[in-house]
N, C-alpha and C. Protein backbone atom coordinates (compact mmCIF):
# COMPACT_ATOMS: atom_id res chain seq x y z
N UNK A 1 3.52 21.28 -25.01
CA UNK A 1 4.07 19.97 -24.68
C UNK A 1 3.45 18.92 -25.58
N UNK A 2 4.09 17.98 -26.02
CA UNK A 2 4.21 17.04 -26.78
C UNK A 2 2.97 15.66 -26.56
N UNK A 3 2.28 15.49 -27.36
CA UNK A 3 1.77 14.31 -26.81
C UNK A 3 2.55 13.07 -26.34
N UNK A 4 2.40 12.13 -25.36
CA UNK A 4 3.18 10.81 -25.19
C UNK A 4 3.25 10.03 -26.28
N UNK A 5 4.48 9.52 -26.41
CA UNK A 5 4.31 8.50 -27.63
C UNK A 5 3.39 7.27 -27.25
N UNK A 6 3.41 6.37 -28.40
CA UNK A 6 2.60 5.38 -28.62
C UNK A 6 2.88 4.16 -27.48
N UNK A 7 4.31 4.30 -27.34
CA UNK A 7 5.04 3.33 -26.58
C UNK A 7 4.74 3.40 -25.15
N UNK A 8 4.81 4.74 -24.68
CA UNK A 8 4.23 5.42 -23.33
C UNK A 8 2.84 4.45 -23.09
N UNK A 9 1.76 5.32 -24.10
CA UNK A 9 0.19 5.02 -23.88
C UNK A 9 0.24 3.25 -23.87
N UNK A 10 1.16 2.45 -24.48
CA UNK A 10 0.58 1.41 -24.71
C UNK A 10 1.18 0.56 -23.80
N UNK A 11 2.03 1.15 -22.68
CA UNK A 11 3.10 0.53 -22.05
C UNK A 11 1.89 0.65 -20.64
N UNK A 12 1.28 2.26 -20.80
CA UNK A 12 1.03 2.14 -19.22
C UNK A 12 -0.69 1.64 -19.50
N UNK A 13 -1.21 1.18 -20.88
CA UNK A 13 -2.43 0.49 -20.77
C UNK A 13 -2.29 -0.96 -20.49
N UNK A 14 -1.23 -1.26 -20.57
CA UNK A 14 -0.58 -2.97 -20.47
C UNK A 14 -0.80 -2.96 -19.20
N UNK A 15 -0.34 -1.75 -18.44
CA UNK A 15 0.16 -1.70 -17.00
C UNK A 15 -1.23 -2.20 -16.01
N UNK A 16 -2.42 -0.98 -16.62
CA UNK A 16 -3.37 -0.23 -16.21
C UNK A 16 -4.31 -2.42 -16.17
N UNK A 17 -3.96 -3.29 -17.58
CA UNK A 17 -4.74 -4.30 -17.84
C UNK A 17 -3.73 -5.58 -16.85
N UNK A 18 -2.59 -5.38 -16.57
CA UNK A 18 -1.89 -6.29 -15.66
C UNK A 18 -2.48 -5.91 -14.14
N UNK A 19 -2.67 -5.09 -13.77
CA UNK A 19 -3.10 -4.48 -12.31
C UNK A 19 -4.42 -5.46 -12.22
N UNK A 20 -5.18 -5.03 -13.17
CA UNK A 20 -6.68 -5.32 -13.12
C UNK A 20 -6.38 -7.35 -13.13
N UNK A 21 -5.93 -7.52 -13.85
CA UNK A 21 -5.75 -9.20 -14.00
C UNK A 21 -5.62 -9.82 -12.58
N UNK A 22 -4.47 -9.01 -12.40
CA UNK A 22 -3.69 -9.75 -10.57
C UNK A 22 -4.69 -9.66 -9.57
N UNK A 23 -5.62 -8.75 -9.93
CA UNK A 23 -6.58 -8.10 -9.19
C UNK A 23 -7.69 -9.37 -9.06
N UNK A 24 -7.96 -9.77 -10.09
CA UNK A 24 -9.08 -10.16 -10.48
C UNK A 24 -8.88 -11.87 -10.13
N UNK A 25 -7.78 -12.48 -10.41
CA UNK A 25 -7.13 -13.60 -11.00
C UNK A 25 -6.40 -13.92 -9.89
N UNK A 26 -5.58 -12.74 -9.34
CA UNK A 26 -4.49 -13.63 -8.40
C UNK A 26 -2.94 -13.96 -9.33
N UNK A 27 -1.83 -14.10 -8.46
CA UNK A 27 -1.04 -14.55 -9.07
C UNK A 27 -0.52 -15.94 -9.51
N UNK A 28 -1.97 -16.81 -8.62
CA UNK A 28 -1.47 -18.44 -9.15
C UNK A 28 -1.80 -18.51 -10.62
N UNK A 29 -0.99 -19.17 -11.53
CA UNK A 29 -0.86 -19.62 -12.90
C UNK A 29 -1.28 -18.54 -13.68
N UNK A 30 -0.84 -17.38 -13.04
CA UNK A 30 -0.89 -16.35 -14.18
C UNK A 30 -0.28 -16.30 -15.22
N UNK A 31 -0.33 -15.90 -16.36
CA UNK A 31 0.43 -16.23 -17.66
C UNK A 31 0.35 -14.72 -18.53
N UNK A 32 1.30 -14.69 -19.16
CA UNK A 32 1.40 -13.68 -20.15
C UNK A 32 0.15 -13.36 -21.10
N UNK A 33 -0.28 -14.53 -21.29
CA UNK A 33 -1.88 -14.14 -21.96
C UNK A 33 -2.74 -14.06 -21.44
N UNK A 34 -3.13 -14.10 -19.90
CA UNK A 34 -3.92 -13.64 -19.43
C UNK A 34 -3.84 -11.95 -19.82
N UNK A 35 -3.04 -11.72 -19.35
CA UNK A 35 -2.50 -9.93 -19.30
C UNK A 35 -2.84 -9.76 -21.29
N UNK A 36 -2.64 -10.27 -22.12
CA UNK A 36 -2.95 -10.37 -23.63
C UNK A 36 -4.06 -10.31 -23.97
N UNK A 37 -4.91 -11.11 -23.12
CA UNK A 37 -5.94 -11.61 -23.86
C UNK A 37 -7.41 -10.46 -22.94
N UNK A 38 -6.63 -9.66 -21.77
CA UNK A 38 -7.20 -8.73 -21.15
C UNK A 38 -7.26 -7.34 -21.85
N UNK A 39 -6.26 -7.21 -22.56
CA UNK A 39 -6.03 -5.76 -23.40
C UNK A 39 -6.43 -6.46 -24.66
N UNK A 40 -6.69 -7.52 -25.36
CA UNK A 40 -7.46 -7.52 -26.87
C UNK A 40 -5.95 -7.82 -27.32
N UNK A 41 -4.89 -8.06 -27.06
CA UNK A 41 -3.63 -8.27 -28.22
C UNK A 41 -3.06 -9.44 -27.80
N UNK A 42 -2.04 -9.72 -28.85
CA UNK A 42 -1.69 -11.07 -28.50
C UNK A 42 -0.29 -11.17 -27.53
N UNK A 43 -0.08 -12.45 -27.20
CA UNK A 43 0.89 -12.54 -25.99
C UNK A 43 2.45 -11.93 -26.69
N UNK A 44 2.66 -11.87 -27.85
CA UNK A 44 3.94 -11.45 -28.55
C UNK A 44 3.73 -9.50 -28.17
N UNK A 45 2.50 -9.35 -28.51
CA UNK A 45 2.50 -8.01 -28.32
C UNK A 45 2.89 -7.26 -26.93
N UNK A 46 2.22 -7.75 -25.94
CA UNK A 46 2.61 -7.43 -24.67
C UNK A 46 4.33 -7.52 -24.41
N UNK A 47 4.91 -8.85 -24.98
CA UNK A 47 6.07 -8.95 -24.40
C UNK A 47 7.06 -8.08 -25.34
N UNK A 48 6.68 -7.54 -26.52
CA UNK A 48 7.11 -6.58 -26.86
C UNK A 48 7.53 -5.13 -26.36
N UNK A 49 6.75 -4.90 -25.32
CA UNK A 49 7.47 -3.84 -24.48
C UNK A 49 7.52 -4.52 -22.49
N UNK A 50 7.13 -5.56 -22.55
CA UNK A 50 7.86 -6.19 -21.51
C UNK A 50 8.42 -7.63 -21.59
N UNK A 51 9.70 -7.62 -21.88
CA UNK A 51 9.72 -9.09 -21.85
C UNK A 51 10.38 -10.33 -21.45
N UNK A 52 9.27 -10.14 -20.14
CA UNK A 52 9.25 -11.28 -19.51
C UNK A 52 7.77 -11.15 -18.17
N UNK A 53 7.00 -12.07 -17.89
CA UNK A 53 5.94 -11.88 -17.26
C UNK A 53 6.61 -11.30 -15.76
N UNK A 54 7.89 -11.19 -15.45
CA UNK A 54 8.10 -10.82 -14.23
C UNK A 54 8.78 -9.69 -14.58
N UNK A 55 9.00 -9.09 -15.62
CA UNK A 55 9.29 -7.58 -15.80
C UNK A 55 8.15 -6.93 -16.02
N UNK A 56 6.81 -7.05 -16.22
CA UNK A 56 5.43 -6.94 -16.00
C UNK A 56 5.14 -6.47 -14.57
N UNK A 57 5.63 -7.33 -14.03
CA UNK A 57 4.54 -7.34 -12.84
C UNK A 57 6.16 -6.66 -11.75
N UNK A 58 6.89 -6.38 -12.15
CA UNK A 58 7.64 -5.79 -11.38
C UNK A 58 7.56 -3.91 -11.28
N UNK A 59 7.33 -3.44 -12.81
CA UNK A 59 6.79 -2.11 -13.08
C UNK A 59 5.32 -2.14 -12.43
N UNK A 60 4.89 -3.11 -12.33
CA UNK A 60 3.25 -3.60 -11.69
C UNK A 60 3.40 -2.76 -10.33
N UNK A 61 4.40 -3.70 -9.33
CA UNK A 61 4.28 -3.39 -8.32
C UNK A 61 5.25 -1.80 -7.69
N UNK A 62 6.18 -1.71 -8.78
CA UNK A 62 6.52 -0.61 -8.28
C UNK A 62 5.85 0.51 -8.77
N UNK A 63 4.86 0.73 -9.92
CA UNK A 63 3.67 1.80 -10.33
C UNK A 63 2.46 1.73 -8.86
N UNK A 64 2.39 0.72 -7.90
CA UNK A 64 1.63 0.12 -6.93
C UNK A 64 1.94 0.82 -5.91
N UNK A 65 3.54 0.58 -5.53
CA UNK A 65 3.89 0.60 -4.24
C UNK A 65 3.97 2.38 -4.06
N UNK A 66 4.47 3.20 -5.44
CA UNK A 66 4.18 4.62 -5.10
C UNK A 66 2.63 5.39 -5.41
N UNK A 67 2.15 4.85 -5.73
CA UNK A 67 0.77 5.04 -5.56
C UNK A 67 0.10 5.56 -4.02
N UNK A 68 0.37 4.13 -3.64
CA UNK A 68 0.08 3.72 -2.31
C UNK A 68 0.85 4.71 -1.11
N UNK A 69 1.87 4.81 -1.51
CA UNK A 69 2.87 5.89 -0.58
C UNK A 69 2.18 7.14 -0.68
N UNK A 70 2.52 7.26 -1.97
CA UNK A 70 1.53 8.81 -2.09
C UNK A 70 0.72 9.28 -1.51
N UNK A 71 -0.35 8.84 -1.91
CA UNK A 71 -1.83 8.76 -1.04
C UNK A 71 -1.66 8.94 -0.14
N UNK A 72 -0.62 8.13 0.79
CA UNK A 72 -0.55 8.47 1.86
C UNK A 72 0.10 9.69 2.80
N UNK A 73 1.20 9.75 1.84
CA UNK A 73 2.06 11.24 2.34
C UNK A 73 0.98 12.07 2.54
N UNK A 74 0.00 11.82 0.99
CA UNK A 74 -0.44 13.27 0.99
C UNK A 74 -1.68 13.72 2.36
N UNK A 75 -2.54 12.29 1.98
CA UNK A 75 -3.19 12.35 3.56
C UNK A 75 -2.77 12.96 4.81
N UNK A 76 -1.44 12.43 5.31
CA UNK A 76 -1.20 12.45 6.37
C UNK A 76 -0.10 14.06 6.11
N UNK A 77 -0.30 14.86 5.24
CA UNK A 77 0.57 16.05 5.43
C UNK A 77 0.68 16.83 6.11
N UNK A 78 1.60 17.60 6.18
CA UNK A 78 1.68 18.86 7.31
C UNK A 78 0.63 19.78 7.29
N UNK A 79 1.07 20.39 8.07
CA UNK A 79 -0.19 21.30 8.34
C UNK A 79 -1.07 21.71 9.56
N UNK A 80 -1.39 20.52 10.01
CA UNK A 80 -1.94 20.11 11.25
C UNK A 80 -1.19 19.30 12.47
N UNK A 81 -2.40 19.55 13.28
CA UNK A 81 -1.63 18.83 14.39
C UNK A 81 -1.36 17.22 14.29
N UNK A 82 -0.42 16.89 15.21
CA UNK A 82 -0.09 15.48 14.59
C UNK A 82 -0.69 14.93 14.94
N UNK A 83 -1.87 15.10 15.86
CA UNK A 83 -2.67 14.01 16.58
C UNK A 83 -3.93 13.61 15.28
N UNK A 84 -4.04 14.51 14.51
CA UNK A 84 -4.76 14.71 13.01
C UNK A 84 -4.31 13.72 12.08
N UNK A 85 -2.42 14.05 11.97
CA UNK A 85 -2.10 13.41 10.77
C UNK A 85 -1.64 12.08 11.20
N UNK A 86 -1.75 11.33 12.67
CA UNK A 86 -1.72 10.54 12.98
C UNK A 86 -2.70 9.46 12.54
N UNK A 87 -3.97 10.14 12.90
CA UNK A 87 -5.54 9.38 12.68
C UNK A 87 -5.34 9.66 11.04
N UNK A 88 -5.35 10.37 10.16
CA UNK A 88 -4.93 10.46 8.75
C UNK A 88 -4.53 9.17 7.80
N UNK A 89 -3.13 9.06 8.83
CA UNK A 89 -2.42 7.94 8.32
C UNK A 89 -2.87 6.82 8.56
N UNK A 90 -3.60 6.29 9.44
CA UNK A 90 -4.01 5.73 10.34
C UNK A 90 -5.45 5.13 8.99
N UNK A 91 -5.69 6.16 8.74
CA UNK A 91 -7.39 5.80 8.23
C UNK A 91 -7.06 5.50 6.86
N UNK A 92 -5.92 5.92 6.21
CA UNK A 92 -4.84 6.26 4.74
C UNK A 92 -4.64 4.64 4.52
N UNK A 93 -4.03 3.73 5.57
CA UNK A 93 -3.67 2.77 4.97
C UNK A 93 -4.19 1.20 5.23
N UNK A 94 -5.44 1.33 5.76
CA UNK A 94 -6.26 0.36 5.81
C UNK A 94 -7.71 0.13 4.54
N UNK A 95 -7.31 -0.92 4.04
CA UNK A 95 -8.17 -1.10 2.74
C UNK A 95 -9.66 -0.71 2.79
N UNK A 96 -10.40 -0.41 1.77
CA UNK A 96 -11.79 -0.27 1.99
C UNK A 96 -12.60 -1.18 2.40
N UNK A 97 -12.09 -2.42 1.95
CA UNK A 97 -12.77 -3.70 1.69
C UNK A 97 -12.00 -4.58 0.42
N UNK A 98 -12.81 -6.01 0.58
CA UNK A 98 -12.32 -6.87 -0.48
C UNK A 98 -12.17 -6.43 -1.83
N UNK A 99 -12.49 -5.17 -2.22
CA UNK A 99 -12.46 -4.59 -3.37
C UNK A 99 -11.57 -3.46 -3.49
N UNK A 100 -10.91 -3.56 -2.62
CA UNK A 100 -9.75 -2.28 -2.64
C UNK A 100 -8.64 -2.69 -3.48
N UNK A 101 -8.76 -2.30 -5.02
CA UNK A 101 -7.52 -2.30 -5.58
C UNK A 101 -5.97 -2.40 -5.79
N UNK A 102 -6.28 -1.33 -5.29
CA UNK A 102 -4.71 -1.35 -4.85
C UNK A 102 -3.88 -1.68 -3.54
N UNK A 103 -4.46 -1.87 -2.44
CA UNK A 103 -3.97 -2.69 -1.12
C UNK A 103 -4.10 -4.35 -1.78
N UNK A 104 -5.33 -5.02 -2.31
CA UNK A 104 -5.22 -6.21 -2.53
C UNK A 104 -3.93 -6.63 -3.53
N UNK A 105 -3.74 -5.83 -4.62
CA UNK A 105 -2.58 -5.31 -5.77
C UNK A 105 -1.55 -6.14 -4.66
N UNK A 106 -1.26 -5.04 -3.57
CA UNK A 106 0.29 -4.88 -3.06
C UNK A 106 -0.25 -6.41 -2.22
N UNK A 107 -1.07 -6.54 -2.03
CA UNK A 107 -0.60 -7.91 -0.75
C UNK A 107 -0.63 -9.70 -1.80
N UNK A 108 -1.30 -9.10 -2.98
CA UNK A 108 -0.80 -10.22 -3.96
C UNK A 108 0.94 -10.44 -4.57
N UNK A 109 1.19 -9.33 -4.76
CA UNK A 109 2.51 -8.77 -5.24
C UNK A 109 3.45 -9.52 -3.99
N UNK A 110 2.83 -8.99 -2.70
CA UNK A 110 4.02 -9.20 -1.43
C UNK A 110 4.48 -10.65 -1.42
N UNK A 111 3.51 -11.46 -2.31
CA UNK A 111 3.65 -13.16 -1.75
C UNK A 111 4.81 -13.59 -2.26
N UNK A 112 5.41 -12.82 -4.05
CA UNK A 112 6.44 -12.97 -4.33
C UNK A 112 7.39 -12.68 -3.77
N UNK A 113 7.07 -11.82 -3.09
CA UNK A 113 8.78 -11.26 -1.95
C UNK A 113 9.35 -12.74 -1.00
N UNK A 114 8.39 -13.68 -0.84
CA UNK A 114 9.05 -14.70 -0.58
C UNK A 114 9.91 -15.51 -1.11
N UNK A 115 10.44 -15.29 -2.37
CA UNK A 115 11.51 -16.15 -2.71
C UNK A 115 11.95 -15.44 -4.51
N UNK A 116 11.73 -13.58 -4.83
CA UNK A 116 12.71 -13.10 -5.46
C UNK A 116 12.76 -12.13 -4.28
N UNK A 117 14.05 -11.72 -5.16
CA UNK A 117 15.02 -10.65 -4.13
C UNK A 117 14.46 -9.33 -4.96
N UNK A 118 14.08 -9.37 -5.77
CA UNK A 118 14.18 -8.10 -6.62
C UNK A 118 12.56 -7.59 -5.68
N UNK A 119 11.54 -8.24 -5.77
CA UNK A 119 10.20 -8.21 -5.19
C UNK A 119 10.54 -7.98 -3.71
N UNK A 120 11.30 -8.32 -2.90
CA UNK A 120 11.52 -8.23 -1.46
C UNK A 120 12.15 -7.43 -1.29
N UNK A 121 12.90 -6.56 -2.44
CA UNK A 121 13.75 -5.17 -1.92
C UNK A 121 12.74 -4.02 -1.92
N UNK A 122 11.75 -4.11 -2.85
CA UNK A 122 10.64 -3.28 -2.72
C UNK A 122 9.47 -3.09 -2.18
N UNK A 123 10.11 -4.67 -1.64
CA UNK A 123 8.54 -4.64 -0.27
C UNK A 123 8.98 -4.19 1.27
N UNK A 124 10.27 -4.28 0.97
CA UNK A 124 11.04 -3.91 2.38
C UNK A 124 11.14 -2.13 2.47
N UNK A 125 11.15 -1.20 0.93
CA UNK A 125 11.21 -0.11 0.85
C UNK A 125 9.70 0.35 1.49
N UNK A 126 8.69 -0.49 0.64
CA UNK A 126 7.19 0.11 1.09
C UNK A 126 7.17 -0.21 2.46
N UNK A 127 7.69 -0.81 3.46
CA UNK A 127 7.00 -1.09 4.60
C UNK A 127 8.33 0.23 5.53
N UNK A 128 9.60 0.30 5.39
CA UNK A 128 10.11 1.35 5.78
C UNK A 128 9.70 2.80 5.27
N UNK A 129 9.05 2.78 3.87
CA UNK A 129 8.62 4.35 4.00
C UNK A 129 7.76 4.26 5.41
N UNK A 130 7.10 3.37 4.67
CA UNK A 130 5.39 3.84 5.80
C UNK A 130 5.99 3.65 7.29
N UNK A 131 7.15 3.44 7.57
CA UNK A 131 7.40 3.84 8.95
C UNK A 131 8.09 4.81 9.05
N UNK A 132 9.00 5.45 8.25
CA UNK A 132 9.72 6.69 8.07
C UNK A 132 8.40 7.73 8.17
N UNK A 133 7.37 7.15 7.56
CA UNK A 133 5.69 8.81 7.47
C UNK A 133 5.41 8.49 9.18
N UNK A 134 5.17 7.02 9.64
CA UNK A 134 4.74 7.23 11.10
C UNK A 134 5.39 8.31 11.97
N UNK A 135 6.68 7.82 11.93
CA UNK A 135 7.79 8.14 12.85
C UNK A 135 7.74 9.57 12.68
N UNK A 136 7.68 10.22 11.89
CA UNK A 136 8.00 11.70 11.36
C UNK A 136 6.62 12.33 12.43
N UNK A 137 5.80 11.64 12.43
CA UNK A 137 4.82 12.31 12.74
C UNK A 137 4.43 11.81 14.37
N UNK A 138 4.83 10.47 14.80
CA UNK A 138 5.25 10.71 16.12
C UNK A 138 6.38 11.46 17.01
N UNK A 139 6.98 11.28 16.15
CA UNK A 139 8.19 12.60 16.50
C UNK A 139 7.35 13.71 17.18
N UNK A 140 6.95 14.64 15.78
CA UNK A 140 6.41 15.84 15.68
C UNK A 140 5.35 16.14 16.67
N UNK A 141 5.00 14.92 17.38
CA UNK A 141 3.99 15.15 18.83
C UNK A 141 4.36 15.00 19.65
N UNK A 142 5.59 14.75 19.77
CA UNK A 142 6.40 14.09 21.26
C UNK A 142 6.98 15.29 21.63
N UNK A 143 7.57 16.23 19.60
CA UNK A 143 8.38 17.40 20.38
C UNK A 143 7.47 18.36 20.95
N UNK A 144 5.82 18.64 20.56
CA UNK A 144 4.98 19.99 20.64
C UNK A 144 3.90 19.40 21.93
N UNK A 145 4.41 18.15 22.43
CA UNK A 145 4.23 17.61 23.74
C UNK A 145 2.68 17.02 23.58
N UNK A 146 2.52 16.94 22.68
CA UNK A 146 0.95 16.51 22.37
C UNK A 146 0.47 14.75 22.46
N UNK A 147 1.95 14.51 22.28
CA UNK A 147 1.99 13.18 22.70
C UNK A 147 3.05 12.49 23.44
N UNK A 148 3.07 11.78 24.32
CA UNK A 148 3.84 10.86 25.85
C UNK A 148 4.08 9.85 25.15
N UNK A 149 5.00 9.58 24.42
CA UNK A 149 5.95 8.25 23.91
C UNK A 149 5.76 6.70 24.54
N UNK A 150 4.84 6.09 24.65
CA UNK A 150 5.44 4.85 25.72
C UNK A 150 6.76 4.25 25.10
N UNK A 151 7.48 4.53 23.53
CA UNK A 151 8.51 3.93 23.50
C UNK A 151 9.15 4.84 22.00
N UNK A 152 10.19 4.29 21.74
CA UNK A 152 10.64 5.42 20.48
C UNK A 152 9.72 5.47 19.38
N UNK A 153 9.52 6.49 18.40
CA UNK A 153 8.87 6.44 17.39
C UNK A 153 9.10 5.37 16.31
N UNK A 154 10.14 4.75 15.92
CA UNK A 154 9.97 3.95 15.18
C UNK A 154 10.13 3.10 15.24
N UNK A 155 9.77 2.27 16.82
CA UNK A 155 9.19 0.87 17.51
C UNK A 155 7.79 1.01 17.39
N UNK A 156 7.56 2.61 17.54
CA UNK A 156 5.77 2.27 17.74
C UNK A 156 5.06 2.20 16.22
N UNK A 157 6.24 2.94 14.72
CA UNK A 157 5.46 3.19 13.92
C UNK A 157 6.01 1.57 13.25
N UNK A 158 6.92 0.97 13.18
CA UNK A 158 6.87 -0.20 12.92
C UNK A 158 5.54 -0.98 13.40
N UNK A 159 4.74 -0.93 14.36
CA UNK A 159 4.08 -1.78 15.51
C UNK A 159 3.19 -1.62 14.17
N UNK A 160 2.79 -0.29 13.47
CA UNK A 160 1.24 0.04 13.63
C UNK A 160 1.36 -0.20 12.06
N UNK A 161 2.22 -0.03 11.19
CA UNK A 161 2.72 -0.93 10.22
C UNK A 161 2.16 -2.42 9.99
N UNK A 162 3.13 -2.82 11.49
CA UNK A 162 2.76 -4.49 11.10
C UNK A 162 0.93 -4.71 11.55
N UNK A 163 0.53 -3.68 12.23
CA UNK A 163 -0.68 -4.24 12.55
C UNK A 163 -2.25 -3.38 11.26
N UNK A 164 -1.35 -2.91 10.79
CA UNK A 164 -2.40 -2.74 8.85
C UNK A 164 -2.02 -3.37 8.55
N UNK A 165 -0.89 -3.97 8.08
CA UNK A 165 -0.86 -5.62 7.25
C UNK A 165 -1.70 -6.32 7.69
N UNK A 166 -1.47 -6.41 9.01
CA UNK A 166 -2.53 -7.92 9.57
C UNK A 166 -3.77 -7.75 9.37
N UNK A 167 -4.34 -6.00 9.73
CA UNK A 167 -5.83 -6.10 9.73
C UNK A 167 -6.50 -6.23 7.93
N UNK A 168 -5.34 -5.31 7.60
CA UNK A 168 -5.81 -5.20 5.97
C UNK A 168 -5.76 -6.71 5.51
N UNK A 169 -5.22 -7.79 5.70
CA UNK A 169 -5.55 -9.26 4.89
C UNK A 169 -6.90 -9.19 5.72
N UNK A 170 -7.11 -9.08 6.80
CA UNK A 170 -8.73 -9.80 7.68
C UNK A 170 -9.60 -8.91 6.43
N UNK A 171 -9.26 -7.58 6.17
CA UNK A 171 -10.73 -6.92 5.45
C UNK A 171 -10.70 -7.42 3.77
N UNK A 172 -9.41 -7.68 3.06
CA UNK A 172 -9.70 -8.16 1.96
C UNK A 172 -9.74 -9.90 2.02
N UNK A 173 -9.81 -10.43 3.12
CA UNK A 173 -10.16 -12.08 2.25
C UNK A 173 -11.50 -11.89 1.89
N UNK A 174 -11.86 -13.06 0.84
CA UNK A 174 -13.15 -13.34 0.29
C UNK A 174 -14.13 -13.20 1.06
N UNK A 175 -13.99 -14.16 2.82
CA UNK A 175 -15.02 -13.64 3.87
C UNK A 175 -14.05 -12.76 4.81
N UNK A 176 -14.36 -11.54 4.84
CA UNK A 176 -13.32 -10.99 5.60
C UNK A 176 -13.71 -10.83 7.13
N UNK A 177 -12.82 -11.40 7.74
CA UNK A 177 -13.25 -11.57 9.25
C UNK A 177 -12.80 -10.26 10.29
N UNK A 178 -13.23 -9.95 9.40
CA UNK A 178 -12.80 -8.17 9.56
C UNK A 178 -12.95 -6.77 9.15
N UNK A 179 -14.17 -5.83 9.83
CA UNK A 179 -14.15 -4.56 8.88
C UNK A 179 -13.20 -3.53 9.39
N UNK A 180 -13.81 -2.74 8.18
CA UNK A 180 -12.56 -1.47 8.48
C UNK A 180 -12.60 -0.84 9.67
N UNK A 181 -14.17 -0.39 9.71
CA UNK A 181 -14.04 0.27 11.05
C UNK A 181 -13.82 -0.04 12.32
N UNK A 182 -13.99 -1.55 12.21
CA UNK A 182 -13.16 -1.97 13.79
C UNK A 182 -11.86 -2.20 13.62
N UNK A 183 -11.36 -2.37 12.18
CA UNK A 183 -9.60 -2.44 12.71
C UNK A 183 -9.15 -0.83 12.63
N UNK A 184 -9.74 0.35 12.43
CA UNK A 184 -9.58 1.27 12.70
C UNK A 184 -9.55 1.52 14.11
N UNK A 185 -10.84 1.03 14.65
CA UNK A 185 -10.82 1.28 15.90
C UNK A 185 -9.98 0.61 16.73
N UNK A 186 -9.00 -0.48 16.38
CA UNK A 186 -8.33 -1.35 17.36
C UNK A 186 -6.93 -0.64 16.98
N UNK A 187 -6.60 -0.18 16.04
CA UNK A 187 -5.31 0.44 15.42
C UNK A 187 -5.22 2.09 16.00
N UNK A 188 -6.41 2.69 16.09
CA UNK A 188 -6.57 3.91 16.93
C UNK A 188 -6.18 3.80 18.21
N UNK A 189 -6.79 2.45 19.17
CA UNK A 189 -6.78 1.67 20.25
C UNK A 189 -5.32 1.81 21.04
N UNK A 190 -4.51 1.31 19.66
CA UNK A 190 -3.25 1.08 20.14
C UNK A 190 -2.45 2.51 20.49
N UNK A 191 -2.61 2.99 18.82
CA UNK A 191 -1.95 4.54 18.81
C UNK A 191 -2.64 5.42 20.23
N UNK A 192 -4.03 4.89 20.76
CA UNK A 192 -3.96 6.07 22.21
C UNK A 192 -3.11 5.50 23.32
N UNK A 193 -2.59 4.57 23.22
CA UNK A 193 -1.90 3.46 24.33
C UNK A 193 -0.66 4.20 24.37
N UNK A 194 0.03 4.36 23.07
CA UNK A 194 1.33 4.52 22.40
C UNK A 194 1.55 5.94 22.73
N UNK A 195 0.97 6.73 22.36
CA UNK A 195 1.24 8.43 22.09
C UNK A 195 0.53 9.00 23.73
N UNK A 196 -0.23 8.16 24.50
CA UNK A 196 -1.08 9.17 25.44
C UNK A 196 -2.24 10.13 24.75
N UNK A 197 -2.59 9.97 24.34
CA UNK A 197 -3.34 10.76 23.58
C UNK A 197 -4.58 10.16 23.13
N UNK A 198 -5.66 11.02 23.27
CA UNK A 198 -6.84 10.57 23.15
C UNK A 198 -7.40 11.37 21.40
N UNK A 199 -6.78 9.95 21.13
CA UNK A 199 -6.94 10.70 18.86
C UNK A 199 -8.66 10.13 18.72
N UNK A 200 -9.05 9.58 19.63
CA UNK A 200 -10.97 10.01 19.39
C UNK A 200 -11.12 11.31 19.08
N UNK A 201 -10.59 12.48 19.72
CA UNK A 201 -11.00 13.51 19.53
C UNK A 201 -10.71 14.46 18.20
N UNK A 202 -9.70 13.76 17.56
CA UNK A 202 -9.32 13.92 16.67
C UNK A 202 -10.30 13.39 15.12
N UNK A 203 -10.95 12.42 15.25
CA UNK A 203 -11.70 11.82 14.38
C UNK A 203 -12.30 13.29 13.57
C-alpha cells in the first residue's frame, strides 16, 4: 500500500493544528492565521486546501464528532451484560477534566450550532447517536430482565444525554464546579432510578 499523498498528510496536520487552536483559544476572534501561524505556514497556505475558516472547522468538528462516537461504541460494546455497558457508556462520555480535548473541542464547536445550519445538523446527529448507543443498551436489559424500565428507552437515554452535556460544561469550565467523579456518581444515580438496577455493582 501506497504512502498518503502530500495533500492527505498536510490536510490532516492542518486538522490535527486547528483542533489544538480551538482548544487552546476558543472560537471568539479566531482567524485563519491563528490556525497558520500554529502549523509554521502562511494564511494562503492553509486556505489552500481549506478555503474558508468555516470549511476548517467544519472537517474540525466532524473528524471530532466521530472520534467521540467511536470511543464510545467501542467502550460500551457487546459482549457483556448491559448493566456493564451501561456504566461503560456512562463513564465513556463524561470529560476528564478542563483538559479533555476532545469533549471541550465538541462543546466549543456546539456554540456554532446556534445560528449555522450546517454545524446544527451535526450536532443534532452527535446527540441522537449517543442516544441510539443508550437506547440499544437499555433495551438489551429490559429484554434479559436485568433492568425495570421506569419509562421507554429513549426518554431515559435522551435524559442521560442531556445530563453529560450539563455535567461535562461543570467539569471543563476554567473553575469547574464540578468533578468527574461526582457527576458520575449523580448520572449513575439516575441510571439506578431509571433501569432498577443497582449498576454500583457493576463498577
Amino acid at each position: 500500500m501506497g504512502r498518503p499523498s502530500k495533500a492527505v498528510e498536510r490536510k490532516a496536520e492542518l486538522l490535527a493544528v486547528a483542533r489544538r487552536t480551538v482548544v487552546e483559544r476558543g472560537l471568539l476572534n479566531l482567524r485563519i492565521r491563528d490556525v497558520a501561524d500554529g502549523a509554521g505556514v502562511t494564511p494562503g497556505s492553509v486556505l489552500y486546501y481549506f478555503p474558508s475558516l468555516a470549511e476548517l472547522l467544519q472537517e474540525v468538528q466532524r473528524d471530532a464528532v466521530e472520534r467521540f462516537c467511536t470511543a464510545r461504541e467501542r467502550a460500551a460494546a457487546g459482549g457483556t451484560a448491559p448493566g456493564r455497558r451501561l456504566v461503560a457508556m456512562i463513564r465513556s462520555g463524561l470529560p476528564a477534566g478542563p483538559g479533555d480535548e476532545l469533549c471541550v473541542l465538541l462543546y466549543e464547536l456546539g456554540t456554532i450550532a446556534r445560528r449555522d445550519p450546517a454545524y446544527a445538523a451535526r450536532h443534532i446527529a452527535l446527540f441522537e447517536r449517543q442516544v441510539g448507543s443508550y437506547a440499544a443498551i437499555l433495551e438489551a436489559g429490559a429484554a434479559t430482565g436485568e433492568f425495570t424500565l421506569t419509562d421507554d428507552a429513549t426518554t431515559i437515554a435522551r435524559n442521560l444525554v442531556a445530563l453529560e452535556d450539563g455535567y461535562g460544561l461543570h467539569i471543563t469550565h476554567a473553575v469547574p464546579t464540578l468533578t468527574r467523579t461526582a457527576a458520575e456518581e449523580l448520572m449513575l444515580a439516575f441510571a439506578r432510578t431509571a433501569t432498577g438496577s443497582a449498576l454500583a455493582e457493576q463498577s
